[in-house]
C-alpha atoms as a PDB file:
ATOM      1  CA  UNK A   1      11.461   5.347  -3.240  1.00  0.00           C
ATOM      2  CA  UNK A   2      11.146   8.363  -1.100  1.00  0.00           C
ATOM      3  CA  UNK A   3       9.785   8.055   2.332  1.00  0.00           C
ATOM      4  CA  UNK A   4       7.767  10.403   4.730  1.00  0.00           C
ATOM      5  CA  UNK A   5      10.416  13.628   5.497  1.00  0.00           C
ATOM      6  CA  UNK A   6       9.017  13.416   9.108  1.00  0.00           C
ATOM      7  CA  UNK A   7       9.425   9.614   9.595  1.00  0.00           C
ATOM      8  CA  UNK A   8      13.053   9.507   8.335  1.00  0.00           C
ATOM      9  CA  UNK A   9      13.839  13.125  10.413  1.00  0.00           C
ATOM     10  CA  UNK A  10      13.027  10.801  13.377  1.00  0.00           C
ATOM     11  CA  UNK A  11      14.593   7.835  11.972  1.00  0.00           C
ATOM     12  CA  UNK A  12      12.043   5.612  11.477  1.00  0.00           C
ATOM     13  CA  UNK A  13      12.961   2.856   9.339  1.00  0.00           C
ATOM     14  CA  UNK A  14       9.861   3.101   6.737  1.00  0.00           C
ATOM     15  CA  UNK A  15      10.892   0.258   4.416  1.00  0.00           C
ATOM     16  CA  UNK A  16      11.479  -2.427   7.426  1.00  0.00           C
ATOM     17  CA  UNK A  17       8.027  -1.445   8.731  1.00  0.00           C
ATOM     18  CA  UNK A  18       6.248  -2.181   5.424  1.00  0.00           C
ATOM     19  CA  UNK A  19       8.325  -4.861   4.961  1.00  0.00           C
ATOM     20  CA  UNK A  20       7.276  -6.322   8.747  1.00  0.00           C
ATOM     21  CA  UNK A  21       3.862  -4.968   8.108  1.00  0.00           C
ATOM     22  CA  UNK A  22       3.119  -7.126   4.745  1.00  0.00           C
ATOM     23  CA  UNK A  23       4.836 -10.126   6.477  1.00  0.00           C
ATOM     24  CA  UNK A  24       2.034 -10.057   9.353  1.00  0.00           C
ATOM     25  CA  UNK A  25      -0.700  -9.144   7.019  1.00  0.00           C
ATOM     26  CA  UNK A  26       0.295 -12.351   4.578  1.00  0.00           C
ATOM     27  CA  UNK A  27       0.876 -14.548   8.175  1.00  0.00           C
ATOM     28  CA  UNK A  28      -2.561 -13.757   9.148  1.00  0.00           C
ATOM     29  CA  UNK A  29      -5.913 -15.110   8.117  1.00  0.00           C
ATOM     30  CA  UNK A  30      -5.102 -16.454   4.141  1.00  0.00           C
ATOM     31  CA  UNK A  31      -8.847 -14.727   3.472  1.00  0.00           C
ATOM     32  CA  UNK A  32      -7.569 -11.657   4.278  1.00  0.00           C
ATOM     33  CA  UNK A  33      -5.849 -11.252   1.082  1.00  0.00           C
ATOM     34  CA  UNK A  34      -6.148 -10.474  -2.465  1.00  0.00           C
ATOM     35  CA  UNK A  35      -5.473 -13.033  -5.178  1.00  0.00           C
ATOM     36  CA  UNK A  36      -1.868 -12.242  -6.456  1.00  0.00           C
ATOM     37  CA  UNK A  37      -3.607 -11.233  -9.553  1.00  0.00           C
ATOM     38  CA  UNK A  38      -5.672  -8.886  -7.778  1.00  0.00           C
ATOM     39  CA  UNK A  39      -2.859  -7.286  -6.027  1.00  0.00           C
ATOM     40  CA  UNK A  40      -0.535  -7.054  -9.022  1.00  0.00           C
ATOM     41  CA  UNK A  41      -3.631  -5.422 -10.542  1.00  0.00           C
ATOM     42  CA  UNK A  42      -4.190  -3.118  -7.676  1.00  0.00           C
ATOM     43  CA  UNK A  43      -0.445  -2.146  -8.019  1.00  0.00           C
ATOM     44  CA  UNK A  44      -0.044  -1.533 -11.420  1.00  0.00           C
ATOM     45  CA  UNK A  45      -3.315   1.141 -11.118  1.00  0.00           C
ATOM     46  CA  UNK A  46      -2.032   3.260  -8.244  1.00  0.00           C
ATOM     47  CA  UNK A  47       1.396   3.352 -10.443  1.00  0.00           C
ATOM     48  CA  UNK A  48      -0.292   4.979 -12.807  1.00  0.00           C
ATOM     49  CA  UNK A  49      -2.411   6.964 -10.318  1.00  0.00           C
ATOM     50  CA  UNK A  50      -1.687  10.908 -10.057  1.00  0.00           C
ATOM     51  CA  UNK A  51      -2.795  10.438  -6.286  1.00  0.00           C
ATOM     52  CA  UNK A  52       0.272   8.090  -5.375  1.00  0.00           C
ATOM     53  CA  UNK A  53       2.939  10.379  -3.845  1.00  0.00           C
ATOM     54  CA  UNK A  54       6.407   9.462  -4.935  1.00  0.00           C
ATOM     55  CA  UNK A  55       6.613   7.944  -1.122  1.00  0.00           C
ATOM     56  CA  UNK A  56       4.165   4.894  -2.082  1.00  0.00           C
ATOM     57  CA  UNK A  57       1.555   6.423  -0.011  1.00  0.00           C
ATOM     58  CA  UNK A  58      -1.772   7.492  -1.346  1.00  0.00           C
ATOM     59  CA  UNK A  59      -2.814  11.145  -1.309  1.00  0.00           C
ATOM     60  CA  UNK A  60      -6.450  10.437  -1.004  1.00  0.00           C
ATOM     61  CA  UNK A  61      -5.999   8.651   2.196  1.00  0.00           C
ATOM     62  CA  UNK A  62      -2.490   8.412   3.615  1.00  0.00           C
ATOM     63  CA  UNK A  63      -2.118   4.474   3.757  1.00  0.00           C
ATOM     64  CA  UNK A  64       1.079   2.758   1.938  1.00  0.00           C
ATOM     65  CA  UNK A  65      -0.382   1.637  -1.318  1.00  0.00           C
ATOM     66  CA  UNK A  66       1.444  -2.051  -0.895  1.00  0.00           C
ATOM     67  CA  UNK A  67      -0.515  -2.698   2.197  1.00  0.00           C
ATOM     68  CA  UNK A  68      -3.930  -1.101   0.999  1.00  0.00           C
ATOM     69  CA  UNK A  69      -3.902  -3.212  -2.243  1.00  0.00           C
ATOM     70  CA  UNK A  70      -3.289  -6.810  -0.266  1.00  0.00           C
ATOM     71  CA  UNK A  71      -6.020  -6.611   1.708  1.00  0.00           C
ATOM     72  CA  UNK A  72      -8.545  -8.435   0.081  1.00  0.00           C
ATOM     73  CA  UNK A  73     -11.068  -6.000   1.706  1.00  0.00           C
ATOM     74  CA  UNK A  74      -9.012  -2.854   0.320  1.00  0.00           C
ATOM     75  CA  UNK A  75     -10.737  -0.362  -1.590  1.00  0.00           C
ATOM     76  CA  UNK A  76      -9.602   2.172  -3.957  1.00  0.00           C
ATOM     77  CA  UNK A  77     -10.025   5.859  -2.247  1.00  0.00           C
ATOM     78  CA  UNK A  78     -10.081   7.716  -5.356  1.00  0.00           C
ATOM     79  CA  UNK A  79     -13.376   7.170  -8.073  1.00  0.00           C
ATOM     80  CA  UNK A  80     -13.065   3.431  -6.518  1.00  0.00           C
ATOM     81  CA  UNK A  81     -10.191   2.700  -9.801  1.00  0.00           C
ATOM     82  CA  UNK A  82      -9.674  -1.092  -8.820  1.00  0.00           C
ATOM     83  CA  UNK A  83     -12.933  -2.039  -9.966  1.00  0.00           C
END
């Protein structure tokens, strides 16, 4: 996976913030979060998506697509596809 030009030109290590990012997010409040069903769901949609950029990040919005989809709160940006 390709990662944000900018963020890498500065040496920002993308993947261990997502990775530290979904570890706080499933640490936190269980209610928080989608089913794994849901999220595998949510997933498989934005793969298909022509709005995912090839860095996992959503065009419509700008937020990582992993972190978006295992919120239990997280909506779908574009025509609302996780329905």
């Amino acid at each position: 996976m390709r990662y944000c030009r900018i963020c890498e030109s500065l040496g920002f290590d993308v993947t261990k913030h997502l990775e530290q990012a979904l570890e706080r997010l499933e640490r936190s409040d269980p209610s928080r979060l989608a089913s794994e069903e849901d999220y595998g769901r949510r997933l498989s949609i934005c793969a298909q998506c022509k709005e995912k950029l090839p860095d996992g990040t959503c065009k419509m919005c700008g937020c990582y697509v992993v972190l978006r989809a295992r919120m239990a709160e997280g909506k779908c940006p574009y025509r609302n596809q996780w329905r």
